[in-house]
Protein backbone atom coordinates (compact mmCIF):
# COMPACT_ATOMS: atom_id res chain seq x y z
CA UNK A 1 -2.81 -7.24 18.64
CA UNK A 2 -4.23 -4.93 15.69
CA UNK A 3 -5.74 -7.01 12.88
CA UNK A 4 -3.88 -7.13 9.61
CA UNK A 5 -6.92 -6.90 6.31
CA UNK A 6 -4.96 -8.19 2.75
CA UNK A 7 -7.16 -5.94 -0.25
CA UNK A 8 -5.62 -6.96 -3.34
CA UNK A 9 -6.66 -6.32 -7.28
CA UNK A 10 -5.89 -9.15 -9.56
CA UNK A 11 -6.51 -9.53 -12.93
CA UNK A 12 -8.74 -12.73 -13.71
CA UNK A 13 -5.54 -14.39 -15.22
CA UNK A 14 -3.94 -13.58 -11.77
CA UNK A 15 -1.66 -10.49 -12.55
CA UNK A 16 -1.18 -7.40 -10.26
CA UNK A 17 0.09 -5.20 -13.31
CA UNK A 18 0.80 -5.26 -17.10
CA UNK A 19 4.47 -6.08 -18.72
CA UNK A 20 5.38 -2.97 -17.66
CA UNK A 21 4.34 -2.15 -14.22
CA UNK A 22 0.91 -0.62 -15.75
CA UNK A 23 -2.13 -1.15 -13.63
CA UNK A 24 -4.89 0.69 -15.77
CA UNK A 25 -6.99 -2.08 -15.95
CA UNK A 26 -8.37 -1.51 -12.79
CA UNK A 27 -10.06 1.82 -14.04
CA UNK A 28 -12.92 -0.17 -14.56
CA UNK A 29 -16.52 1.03 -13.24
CA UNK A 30 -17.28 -0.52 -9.59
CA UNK A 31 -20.93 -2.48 -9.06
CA UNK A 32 -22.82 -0.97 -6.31
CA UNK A 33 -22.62 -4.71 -4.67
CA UNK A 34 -18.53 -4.54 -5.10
CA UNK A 35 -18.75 -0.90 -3.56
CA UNK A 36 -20.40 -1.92 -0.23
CA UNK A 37 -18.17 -4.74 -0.10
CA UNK A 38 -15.06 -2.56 -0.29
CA UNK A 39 -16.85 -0.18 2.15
CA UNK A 40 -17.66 -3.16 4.78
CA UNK A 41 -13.85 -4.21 4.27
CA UNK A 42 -12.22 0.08 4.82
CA UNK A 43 -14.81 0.49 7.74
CA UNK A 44 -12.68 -0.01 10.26
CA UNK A 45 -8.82 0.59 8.96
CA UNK A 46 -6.64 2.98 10.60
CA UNK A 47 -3.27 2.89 8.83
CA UNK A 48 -2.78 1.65 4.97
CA UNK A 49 0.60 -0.18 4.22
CA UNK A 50 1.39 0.18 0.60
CA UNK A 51 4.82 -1.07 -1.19
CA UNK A 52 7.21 1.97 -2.93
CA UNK A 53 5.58 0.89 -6.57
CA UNK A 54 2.23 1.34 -5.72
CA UNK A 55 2.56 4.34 -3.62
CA UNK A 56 4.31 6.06 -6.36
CA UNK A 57 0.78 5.86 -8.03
CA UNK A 58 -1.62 5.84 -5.39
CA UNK A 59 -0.47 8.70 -3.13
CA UNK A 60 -0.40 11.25 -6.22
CA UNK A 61 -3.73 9.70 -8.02
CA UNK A 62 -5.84 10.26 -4.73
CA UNK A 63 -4.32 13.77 -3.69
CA UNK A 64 -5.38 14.85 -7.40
CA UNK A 65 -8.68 14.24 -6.21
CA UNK A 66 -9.81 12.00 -9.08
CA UNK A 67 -13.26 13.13 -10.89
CA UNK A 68 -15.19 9.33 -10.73
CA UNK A 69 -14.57 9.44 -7.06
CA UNK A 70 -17.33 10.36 -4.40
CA UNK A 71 -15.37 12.97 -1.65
CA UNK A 72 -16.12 9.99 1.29
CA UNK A 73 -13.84 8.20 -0.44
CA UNK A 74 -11.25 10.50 -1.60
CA UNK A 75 -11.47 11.78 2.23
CA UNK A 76 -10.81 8.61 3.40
CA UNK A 77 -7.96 7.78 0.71
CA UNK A 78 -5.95 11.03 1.81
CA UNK A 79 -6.69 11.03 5.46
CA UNK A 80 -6.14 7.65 6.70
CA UNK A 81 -2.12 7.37 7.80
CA UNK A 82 -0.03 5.09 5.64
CA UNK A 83 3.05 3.21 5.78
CA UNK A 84 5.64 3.03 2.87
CA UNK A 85 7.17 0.10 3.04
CA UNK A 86 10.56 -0.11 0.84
CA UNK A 87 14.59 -0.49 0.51
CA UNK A 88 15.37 2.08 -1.66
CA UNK A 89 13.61 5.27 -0.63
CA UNK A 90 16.03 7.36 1.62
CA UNK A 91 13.78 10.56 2.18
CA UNK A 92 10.03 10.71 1.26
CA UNK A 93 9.35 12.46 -2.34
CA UNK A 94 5.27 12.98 -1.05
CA UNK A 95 4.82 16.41 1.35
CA UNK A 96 4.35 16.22 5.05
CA UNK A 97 5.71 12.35 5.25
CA UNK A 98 9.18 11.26 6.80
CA UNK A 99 11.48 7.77 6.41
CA UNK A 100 13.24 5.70 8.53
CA UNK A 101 15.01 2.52 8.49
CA UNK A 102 13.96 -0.66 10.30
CA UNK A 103 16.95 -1.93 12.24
CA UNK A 104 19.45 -4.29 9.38
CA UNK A 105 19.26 -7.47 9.64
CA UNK A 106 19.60 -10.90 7.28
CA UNK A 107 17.67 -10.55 3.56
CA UNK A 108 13.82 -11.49 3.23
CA UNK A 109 12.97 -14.64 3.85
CA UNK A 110 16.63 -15.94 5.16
CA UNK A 111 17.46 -17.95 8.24
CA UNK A 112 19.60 -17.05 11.09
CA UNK A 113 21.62 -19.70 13.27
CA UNK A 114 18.75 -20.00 15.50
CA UNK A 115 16.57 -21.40 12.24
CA UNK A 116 14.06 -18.73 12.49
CA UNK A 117 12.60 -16.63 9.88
CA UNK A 118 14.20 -12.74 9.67
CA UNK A 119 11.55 -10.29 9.87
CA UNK A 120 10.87 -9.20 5.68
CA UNK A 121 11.23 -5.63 6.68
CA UNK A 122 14.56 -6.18 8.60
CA UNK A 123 17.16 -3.38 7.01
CA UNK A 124 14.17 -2.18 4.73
CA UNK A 125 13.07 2.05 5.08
CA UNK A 126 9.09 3.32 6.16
CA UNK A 127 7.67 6.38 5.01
CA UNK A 128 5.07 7.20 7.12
CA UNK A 129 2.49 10.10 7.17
């Protein structure tokens, strides 16, 4: 079984994004110590799963190549293989990717006779890379 690594940005009041979806507060300068942390944590991932909302920012922000980024990490940001995880994409607006959609089932979270959980990405599309 493949190990699943959680990375996650939050605000110190505990928000993902502003009001309005925004998430430029995280273009904040990176300590050297929180850089080799980040490294340590991306040494060994093969395949990044990202949510429709944030891909629609971070697939187009790291094929732009962004200036304050060393190429290692750009490299790594546009080579690794990701997975688009989402219910309303039916083809993939990002070049060279393709969708397809996990097998239906009951909504996120529900029960089924048998009292177990549903899979949460039962009836939901993946881009992938």
């Amino acid at each position: 079984m493949r190990k699943f690594k959680l990375q996650v940005q939050v605000s110190a009041d505990g928000y993902m994004a502003g009001p309005n979806g925004e998430m430029d507060w995280m273009t904040m300068p990176w300590s050297d110590d929180l850089n080799a942390y980040l490294d340590a944590v991306q040494r060994d991932v093969d395949t990044i799963v990202l949510g429709r909302k944030l891909a629609e920012g971070f697939i187009p922000v790291w094929a732009s190549r962004p200036e304050h980024e060393d190429e290692a990490t750009i490299d790594f940001m546009n080579t690794t293989p990701k997975v688009v995880i989402s219910r309303s994409l039916a083809e993939s607006p990002w070049e060279g990717w393709r969708c397809r959609t996990t097998s239906s089932g009951p909504s996120r979270g529900s029960r089924s006779r048998t009292g177990r959980t549903s899979s949460p990405t039962a009836g939901r599309r993946s881009c992938r890379r």
